[in-house]
N, C-alpha and C. Protein backbone atom coordinates (compact mmCIF):
# COMPACT_ATOMS: atom_id res chain seq x y z
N UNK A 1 -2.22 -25.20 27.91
CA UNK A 1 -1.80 -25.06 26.53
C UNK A 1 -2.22 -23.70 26.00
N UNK A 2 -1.23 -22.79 25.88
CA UNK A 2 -1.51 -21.47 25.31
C UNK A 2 -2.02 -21.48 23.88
N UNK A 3 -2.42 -20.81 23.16
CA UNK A 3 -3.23 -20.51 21.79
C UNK A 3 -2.62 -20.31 20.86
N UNK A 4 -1.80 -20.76 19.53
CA UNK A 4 -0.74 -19.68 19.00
C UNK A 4 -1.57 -19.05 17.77
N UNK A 5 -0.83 -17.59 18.05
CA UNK A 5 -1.61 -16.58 16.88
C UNK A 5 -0.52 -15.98 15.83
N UNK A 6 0.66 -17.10 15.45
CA UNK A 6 1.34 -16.76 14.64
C UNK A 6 0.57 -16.48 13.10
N UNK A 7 -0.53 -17.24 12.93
CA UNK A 7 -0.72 -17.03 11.42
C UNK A 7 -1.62 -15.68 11.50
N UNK A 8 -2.23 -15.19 12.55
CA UNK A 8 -3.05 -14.24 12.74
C UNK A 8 -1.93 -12.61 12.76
N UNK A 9 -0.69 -13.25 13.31
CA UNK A 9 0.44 -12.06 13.28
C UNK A 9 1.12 -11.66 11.66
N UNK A 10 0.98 -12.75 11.59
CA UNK A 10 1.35 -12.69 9.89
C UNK A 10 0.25 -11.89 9.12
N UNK A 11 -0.59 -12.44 9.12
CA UNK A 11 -1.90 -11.42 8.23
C UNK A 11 -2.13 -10.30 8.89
N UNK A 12 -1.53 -10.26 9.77
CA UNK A 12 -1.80 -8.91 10.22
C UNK A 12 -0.62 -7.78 10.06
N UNK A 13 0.63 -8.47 9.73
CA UNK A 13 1.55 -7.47 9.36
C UNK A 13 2.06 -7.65 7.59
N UNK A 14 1.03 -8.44 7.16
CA UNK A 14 0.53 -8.31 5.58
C UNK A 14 -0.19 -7.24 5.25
N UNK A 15 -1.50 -7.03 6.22
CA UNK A 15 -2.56 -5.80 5.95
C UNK A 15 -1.40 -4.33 6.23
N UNK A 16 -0.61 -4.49 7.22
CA UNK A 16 0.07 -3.02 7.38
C UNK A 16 0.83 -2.91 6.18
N UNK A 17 1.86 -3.87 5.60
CA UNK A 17 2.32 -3.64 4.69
C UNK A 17 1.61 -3.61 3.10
N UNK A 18 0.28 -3.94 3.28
CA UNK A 18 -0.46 -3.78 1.88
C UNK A 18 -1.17 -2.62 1.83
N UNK A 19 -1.00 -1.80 3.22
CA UNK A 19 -1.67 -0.33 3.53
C UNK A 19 -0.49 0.49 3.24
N UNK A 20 0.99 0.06 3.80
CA UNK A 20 1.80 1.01 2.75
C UNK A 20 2.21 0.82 1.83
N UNK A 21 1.84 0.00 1.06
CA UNK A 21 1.84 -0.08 -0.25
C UNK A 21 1.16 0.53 -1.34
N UNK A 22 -0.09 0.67 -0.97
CA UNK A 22 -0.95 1.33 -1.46
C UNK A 22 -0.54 2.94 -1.39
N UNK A 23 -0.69 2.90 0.08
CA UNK A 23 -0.12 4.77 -0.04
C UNK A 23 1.13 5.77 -1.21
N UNK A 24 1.33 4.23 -0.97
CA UNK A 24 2.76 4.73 -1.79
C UNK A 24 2.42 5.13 -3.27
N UNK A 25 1.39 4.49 -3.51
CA UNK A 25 0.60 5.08 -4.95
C UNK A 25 -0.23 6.61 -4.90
N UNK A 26 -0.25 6.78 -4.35
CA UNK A 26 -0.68 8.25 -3.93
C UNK A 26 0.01 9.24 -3.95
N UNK A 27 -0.39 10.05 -5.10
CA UNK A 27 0.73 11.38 -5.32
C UNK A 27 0.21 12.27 -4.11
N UNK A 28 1.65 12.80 -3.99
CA UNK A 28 1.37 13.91 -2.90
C UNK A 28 1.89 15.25 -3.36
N UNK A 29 1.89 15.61 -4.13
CA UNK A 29 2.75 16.57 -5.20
C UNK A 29 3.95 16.61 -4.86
N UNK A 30 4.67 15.91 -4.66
CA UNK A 30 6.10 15.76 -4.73
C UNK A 30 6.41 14.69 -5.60
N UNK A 31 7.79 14.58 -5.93
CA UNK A 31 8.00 13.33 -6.92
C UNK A 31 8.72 12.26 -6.41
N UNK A 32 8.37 11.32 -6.48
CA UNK A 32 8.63 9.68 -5.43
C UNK A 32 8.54 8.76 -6.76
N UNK A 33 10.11 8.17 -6.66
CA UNK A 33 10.31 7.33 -7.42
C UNK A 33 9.10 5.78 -6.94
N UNK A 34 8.63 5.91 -5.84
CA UNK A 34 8.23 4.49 -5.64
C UNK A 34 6.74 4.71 -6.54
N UNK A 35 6.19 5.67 -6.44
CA UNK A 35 4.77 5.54 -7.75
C UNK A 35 5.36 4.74 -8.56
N UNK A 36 6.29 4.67 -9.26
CA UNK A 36 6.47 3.76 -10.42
C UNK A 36 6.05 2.43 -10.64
N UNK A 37 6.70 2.17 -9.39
CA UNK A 37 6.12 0.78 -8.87
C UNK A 37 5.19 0.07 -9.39
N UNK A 38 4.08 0.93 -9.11
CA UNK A 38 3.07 0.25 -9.36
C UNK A 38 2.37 0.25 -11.00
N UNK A 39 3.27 1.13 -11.91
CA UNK A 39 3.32 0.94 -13.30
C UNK A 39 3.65 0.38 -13.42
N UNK A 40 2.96 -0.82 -14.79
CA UNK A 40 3.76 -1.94 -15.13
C UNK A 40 3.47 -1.98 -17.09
N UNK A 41 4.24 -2.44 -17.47
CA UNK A 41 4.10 -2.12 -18.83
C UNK A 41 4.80 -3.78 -19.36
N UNK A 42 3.99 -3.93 -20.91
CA UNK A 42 5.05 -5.26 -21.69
C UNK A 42 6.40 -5.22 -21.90
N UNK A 43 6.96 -5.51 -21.71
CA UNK A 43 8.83 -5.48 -21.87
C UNK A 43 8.84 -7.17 -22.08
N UNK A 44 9.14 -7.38 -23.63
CA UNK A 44 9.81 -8.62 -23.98
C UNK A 44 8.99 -9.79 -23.99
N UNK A 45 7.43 -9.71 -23.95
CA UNK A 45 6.90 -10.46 -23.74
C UNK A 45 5.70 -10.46 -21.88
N UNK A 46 6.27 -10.20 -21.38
CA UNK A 46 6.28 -9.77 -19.90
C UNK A 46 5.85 -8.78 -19.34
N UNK A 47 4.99 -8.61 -17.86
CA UNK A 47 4.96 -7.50 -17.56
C UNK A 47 5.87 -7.27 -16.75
N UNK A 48 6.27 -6.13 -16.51
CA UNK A 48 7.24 -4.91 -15.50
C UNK A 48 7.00 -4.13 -14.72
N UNK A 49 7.58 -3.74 -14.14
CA UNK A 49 7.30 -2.50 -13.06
C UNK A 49 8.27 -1.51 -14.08
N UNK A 50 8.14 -0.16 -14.27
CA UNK A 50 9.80 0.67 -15.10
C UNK A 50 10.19 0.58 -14.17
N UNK A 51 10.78 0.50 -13.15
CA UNK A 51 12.33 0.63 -12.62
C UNK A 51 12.66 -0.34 -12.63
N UNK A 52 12.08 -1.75 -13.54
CA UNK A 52 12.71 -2.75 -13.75
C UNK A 52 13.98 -2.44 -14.69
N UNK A 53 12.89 -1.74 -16.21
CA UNK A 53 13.45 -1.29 -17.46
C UNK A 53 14.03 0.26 -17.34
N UNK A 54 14.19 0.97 -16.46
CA UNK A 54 14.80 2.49 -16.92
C UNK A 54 15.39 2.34 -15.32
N UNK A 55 15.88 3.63 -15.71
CA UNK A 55 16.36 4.49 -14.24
C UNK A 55 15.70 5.52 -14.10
N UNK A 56 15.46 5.89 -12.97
CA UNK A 56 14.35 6.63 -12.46
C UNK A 56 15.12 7.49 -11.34
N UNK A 57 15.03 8.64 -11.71
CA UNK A 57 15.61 9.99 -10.91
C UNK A 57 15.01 10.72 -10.13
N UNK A 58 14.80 11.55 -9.47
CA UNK A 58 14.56 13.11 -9.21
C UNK A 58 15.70 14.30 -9.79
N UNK A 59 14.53 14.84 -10.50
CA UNK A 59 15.44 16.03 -10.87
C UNK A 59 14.66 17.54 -10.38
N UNK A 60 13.79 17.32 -9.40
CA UNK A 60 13.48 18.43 -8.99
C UNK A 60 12.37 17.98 -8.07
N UNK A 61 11.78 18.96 -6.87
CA UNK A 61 10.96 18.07 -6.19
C UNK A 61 9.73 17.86 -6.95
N UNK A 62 9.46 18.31 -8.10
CA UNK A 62 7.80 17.95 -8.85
C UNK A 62 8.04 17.25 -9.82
N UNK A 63 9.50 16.94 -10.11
CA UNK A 63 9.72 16.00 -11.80
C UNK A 63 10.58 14.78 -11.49
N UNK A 64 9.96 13.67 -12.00
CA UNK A 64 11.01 12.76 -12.18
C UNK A 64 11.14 12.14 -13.59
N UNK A 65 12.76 11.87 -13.63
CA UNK A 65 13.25 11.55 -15.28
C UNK A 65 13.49 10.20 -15.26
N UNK A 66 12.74 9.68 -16.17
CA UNK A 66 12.84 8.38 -16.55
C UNK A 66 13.62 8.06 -17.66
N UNK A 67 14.95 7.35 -17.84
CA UNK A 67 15.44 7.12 -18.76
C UNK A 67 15.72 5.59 -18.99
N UNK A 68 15.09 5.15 -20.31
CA UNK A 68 15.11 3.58 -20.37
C UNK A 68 16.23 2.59 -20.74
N UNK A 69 16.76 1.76 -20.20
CA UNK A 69 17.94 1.14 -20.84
C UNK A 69 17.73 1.08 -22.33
N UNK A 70 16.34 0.72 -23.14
CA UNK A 70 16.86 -0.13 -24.28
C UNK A 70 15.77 1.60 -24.72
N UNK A 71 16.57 2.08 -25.64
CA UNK A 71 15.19 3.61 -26.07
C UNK A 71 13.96 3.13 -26.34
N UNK A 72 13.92 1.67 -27.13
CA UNK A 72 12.64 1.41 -27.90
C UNK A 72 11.31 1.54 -27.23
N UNK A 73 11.92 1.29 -25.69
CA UNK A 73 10.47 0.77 -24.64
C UNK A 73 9.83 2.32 -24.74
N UNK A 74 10.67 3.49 -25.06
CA UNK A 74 10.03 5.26 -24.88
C UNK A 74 8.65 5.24 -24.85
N UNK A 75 7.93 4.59 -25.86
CA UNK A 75 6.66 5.09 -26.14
C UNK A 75 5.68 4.13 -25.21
N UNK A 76 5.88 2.74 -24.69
CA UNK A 76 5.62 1.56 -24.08
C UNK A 76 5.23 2.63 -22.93
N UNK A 77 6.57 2.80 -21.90
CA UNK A 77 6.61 2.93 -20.92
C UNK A 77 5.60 4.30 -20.54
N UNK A 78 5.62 5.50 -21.51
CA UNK A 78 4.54 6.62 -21.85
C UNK A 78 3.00 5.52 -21.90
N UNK A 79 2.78 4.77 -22.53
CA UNK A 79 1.60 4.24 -22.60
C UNK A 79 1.10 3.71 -21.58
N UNK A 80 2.60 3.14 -20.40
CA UNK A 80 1.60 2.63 -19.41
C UNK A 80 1.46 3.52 -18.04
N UNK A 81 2.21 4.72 -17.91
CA UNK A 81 2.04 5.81 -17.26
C UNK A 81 0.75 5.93 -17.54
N UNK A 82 0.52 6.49 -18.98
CA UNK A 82 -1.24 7.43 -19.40
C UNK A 82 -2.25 6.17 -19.15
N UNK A 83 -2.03 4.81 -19.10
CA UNK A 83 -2.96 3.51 -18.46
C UNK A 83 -3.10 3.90 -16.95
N UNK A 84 -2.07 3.72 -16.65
CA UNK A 84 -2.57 4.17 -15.01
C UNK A 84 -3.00 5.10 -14.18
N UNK A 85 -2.80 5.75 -15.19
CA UNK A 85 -4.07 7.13 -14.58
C UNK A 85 -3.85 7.67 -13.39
N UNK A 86 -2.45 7.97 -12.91
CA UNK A 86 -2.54 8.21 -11.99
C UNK A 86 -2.32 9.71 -11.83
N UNK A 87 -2.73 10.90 -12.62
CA UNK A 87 -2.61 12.43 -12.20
C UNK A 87 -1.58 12.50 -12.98
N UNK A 88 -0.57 12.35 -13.10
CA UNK A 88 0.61 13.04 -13.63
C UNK A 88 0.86 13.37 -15.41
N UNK A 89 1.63 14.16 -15.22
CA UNK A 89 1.67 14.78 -16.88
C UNK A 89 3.16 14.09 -17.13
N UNK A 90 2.89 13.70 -18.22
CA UNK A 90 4.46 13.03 -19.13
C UNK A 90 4.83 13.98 -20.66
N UNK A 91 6.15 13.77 -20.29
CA UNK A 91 6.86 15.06 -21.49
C UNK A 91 8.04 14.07 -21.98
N UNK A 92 7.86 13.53 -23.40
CA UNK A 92 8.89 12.91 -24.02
C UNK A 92 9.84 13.39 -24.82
N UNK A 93 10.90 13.32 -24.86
CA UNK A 93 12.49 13.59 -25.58
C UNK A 93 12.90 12.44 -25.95
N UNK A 94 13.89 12.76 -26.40
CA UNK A 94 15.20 11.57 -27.13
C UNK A 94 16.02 10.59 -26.17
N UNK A 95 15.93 11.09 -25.01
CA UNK A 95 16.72 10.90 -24.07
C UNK A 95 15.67 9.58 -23.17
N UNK A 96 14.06 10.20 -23.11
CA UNK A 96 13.41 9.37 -21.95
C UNK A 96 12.04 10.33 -21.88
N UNK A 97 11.89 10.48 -20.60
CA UNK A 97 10.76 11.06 -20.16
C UNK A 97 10.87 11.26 -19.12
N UNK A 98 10.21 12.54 -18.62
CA UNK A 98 10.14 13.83 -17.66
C UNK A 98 8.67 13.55 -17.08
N UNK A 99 8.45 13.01 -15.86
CA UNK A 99 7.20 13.08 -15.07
C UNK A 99 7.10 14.16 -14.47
N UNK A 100 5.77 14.50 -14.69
CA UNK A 100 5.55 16.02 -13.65
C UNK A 100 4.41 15.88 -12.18
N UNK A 101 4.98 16.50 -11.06
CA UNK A 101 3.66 16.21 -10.60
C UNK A 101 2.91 17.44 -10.21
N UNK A 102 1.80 17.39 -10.68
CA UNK A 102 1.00 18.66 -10.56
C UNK A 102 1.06 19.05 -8.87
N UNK A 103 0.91 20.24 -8.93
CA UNK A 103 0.77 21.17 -7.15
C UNK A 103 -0.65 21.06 -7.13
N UNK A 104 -0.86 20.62 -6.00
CA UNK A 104 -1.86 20.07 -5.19
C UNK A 104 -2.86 21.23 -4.32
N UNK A 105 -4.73 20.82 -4.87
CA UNK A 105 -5.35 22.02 -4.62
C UNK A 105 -5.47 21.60 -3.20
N UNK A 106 -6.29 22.85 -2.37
CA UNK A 106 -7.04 22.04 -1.69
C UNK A 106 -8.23 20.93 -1.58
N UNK A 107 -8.94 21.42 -2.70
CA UNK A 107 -9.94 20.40 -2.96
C UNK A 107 -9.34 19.06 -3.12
N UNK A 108 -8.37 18.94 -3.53
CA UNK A 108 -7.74 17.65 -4.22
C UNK A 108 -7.35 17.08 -2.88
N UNK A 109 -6.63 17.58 -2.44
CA UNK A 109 -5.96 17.10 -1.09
C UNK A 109 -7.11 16.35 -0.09
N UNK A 110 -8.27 17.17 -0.18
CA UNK A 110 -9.25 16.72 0.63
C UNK A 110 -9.89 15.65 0.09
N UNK A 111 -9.59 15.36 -1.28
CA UNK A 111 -10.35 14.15 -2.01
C UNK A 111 -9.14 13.05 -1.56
N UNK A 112 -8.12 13.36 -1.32
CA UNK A 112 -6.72 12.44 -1.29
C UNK A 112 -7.11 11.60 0.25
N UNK A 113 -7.15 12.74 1.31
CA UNK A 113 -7.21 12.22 2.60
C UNK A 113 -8.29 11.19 2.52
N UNK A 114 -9.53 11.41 1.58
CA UNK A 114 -10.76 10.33 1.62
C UNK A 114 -10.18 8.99 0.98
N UNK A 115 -9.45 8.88 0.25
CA UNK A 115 -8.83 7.80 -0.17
C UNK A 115 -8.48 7.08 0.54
N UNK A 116 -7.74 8.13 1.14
CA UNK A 116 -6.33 7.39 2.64
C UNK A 116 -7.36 6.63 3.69
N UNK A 117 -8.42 7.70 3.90
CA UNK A 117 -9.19 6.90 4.93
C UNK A 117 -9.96 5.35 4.17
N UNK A 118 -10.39 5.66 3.03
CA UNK A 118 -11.53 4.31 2.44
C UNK A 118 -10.18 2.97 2.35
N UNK A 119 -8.54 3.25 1.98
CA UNK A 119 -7.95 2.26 1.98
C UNK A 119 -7.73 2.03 3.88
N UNK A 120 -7.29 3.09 4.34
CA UNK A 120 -7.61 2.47 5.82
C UNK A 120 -8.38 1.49 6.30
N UNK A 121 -9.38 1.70 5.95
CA UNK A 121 -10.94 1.23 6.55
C UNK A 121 -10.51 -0.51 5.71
N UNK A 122 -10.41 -0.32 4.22
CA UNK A 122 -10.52 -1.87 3.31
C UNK A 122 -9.01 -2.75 4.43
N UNK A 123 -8.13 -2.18 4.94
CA UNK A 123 -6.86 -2.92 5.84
C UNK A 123 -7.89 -2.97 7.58
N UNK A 124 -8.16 -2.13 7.83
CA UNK A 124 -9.29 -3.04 9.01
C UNK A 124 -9.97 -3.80 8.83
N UNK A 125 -10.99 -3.90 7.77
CA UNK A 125 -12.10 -4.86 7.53
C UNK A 125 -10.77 -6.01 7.21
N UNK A 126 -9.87 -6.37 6.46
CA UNK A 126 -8.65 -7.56 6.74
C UNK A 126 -8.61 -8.09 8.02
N UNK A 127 -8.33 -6.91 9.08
CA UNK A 127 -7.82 -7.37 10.32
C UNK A 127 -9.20 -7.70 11.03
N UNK A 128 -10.04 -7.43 10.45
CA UNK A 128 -11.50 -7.67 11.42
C UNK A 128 -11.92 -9.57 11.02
N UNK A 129 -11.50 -9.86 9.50
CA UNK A 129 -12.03 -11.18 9.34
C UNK A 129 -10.88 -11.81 9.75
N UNK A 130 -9.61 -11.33 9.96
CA UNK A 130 -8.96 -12.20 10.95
C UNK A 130 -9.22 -12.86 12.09
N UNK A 131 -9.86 -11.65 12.65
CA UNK A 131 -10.00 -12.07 14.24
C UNK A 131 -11.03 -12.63 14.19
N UNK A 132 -12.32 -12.85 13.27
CA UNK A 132 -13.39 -13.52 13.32
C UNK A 132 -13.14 -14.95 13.47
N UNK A 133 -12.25 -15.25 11.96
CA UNK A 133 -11.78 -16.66 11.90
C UNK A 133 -10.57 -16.54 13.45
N UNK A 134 -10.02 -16.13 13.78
CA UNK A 134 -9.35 -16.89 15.33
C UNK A 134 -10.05 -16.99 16.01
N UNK A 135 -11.62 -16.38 16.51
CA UNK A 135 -12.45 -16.30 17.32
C UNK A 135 -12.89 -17.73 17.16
N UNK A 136 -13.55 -17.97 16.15
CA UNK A 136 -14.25 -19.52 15.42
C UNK A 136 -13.41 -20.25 15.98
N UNK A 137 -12.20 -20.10 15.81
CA UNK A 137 -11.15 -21.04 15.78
C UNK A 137 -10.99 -21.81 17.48
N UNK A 138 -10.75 -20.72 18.14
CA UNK A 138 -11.04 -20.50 19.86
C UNK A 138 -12.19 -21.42 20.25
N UNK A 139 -13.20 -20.82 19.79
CA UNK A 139 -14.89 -21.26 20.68
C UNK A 139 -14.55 -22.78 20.18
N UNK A 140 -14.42 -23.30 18.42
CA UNK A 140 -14.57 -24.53 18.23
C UNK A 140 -13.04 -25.47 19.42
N UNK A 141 -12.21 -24.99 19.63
CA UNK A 141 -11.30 -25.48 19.99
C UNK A 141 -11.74 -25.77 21.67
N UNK A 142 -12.49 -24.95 21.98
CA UNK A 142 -13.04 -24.77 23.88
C UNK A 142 -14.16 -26.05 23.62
N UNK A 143 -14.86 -26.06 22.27
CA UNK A 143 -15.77 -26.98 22.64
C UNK A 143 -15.64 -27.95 22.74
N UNK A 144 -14.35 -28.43 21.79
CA UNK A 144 -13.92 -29.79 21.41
C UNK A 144 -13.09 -30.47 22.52
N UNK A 145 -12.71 -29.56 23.65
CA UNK A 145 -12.00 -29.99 24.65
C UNK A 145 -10.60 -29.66 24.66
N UNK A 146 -10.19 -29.11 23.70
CA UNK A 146 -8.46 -28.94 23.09
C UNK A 146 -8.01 -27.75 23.95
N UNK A 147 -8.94 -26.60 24.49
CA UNK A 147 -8.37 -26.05 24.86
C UNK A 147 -9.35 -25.15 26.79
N UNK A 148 -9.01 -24.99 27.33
CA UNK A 148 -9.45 -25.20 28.63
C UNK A 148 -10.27 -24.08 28.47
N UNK A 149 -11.52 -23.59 29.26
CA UNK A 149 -12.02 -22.44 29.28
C UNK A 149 -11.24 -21.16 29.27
N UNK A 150 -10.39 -21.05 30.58
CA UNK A 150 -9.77 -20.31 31.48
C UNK A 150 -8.66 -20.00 30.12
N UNK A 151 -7.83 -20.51 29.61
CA UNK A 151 -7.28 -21.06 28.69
C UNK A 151 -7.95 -19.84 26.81
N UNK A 152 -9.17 -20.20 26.64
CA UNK A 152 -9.74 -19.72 25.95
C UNK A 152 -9.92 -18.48 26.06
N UNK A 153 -10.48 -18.32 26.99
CA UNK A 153 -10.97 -16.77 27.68
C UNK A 153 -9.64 -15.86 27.41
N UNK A 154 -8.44 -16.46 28.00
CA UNK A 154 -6.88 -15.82 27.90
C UNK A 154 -6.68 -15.13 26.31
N UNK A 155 -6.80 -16.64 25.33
CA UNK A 155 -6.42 -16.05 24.32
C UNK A 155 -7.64 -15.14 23.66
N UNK A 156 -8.84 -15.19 23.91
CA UNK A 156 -9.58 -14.22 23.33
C UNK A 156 -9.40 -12.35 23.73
N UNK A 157 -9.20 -12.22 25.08
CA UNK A 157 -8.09 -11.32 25.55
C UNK A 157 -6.83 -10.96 24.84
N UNK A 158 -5.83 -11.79 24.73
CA UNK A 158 -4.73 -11.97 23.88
C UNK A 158 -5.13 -11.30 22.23
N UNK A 159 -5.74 -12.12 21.85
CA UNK A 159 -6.24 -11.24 20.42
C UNK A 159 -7.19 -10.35 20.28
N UNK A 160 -8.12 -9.94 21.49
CA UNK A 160 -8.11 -8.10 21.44
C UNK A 160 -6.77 -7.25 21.17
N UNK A 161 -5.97 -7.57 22.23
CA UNK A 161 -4.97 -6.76 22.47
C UNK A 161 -4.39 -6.59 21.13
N UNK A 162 -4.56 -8.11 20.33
CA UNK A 162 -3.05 -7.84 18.99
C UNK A 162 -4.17 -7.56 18.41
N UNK A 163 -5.16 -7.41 18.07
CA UNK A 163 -6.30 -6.34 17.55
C UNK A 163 -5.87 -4.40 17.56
N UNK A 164 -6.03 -4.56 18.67
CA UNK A 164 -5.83 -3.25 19.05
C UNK A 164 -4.88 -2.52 18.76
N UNK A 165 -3.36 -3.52 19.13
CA UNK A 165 -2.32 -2.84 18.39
C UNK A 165 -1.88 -2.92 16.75
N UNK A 166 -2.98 -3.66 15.80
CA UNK A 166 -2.72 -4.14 14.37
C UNK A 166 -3.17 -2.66 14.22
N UNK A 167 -4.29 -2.11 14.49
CA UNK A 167 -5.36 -0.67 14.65
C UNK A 167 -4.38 0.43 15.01
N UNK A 168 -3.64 0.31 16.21
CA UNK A 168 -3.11 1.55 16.39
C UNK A 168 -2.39 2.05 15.38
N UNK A 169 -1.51 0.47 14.52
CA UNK A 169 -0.67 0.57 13.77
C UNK A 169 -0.67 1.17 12.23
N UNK A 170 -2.25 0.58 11.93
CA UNK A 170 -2.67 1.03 10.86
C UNK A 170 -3.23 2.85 10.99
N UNK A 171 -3.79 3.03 12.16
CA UNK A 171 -3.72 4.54 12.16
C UNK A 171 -2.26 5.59 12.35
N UNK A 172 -1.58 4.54 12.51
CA UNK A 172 -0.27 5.43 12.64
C UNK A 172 0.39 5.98 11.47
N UNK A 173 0.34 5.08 10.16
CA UNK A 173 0.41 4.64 9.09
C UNK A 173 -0.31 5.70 8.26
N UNK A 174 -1.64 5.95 8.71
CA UNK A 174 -2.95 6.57 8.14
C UNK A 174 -2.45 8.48 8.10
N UNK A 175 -1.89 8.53 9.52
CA UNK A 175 -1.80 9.68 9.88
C UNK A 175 -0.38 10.48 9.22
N UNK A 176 1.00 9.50 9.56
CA UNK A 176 1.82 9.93 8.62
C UNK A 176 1.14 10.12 7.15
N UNK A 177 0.68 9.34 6.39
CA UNK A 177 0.65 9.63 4.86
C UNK A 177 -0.67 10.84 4.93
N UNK A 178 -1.00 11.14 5.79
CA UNK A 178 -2.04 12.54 5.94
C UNK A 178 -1.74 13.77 6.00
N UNK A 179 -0.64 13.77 6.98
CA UNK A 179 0.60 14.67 7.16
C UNK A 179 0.99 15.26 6.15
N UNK A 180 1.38 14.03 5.58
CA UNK A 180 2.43 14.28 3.86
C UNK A 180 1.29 14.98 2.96
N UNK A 181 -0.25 14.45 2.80
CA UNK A 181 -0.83 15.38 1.87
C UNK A 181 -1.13 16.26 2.14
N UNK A 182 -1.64 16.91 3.11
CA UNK A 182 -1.89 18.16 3.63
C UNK A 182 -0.20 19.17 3.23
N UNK A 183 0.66 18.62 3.58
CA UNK A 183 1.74 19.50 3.66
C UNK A 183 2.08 20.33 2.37
């Protein structure tokens, strides 16, 4: 009876996708509609992401124009930009608002890559209490008789390996969005 590590595959391609998710919040001095994302502001009672409530452009590689379906949200959607704190300068008109993203020092960049690495590290320590709990899971299952030594031994092997490659994956991940800040 082989071991199954479907729920262990799942949390493990949760942590990759909650590692690019995160990145994606990370200015790189260029302008990326997906930062928005993670702004969320009241609209109607509710919170939002704006590209729920506006349309969201590039109009140059350091600016993006936000223009809101309903105008009223203008000052909302400014308020929850300057909440989230995320670096960028906002310039309001009649029309919407103009995100800027500042050009990137070196110092900054080097504070950026430390980020990249400390969220790296918080998506391993994920994949590390994974494998703890499948480990538990294994030994109690060998003791109880459910699953054969030979058997055990296999899948503890087995989930090094999808260890190893959750790791490669997350440094692969690590290194593209490193790329991008340095550049």
């Amino acid at each position: 009876m082989a071991y199954s590590f479907s729920d262990f595959n799942t949390q493990g391609k949760e942590s990759v996708e909650w590692l690019k998710r995160e990145y994606t919040g990370i200015s790189t001095g260029r302008a990326t509609p997906a930062i928005l994302d993670l702004v969320t502001i009241e609209n109607y009672g509710s919170r939002v992401a704006v590209p729920h409530v506006a349309s969201v452009t590039i109009e140059d590689p350091r600016t993006l124009r936000v223009a809101p379906w309903d105008k009223s949200q203008i000052k909302t959607i400014e308020a929850g930009l300057r909440e989230a704190d995320l670096g960028l300068s906002v310039s309001v008109d009649d029309a919407g608002l103009r995100i800027f993203f500042p050009q990137l020092t070196t110092e900054r960049r080097a504070q950026l890559v430390k980020v990249l690495k400390d969220k790296m590290e918080d998506a391993r320590v994920k994949v590390r209490l994974n494998r703890q709990e499948v480990q538990k899971d294994i030994e109690s299952q060998k003791k109880e008789g459910a699953l054969p030594e030979d058997d055990a031994k296999r899948a503890l092997d087995e989930l090094q390996k999808r260890v190893d490659e959750l790791n490669a994956e997350l440094e692969e991940v690590f290194q593209k969005k490193e790329a991008e800040v340095m550049n």
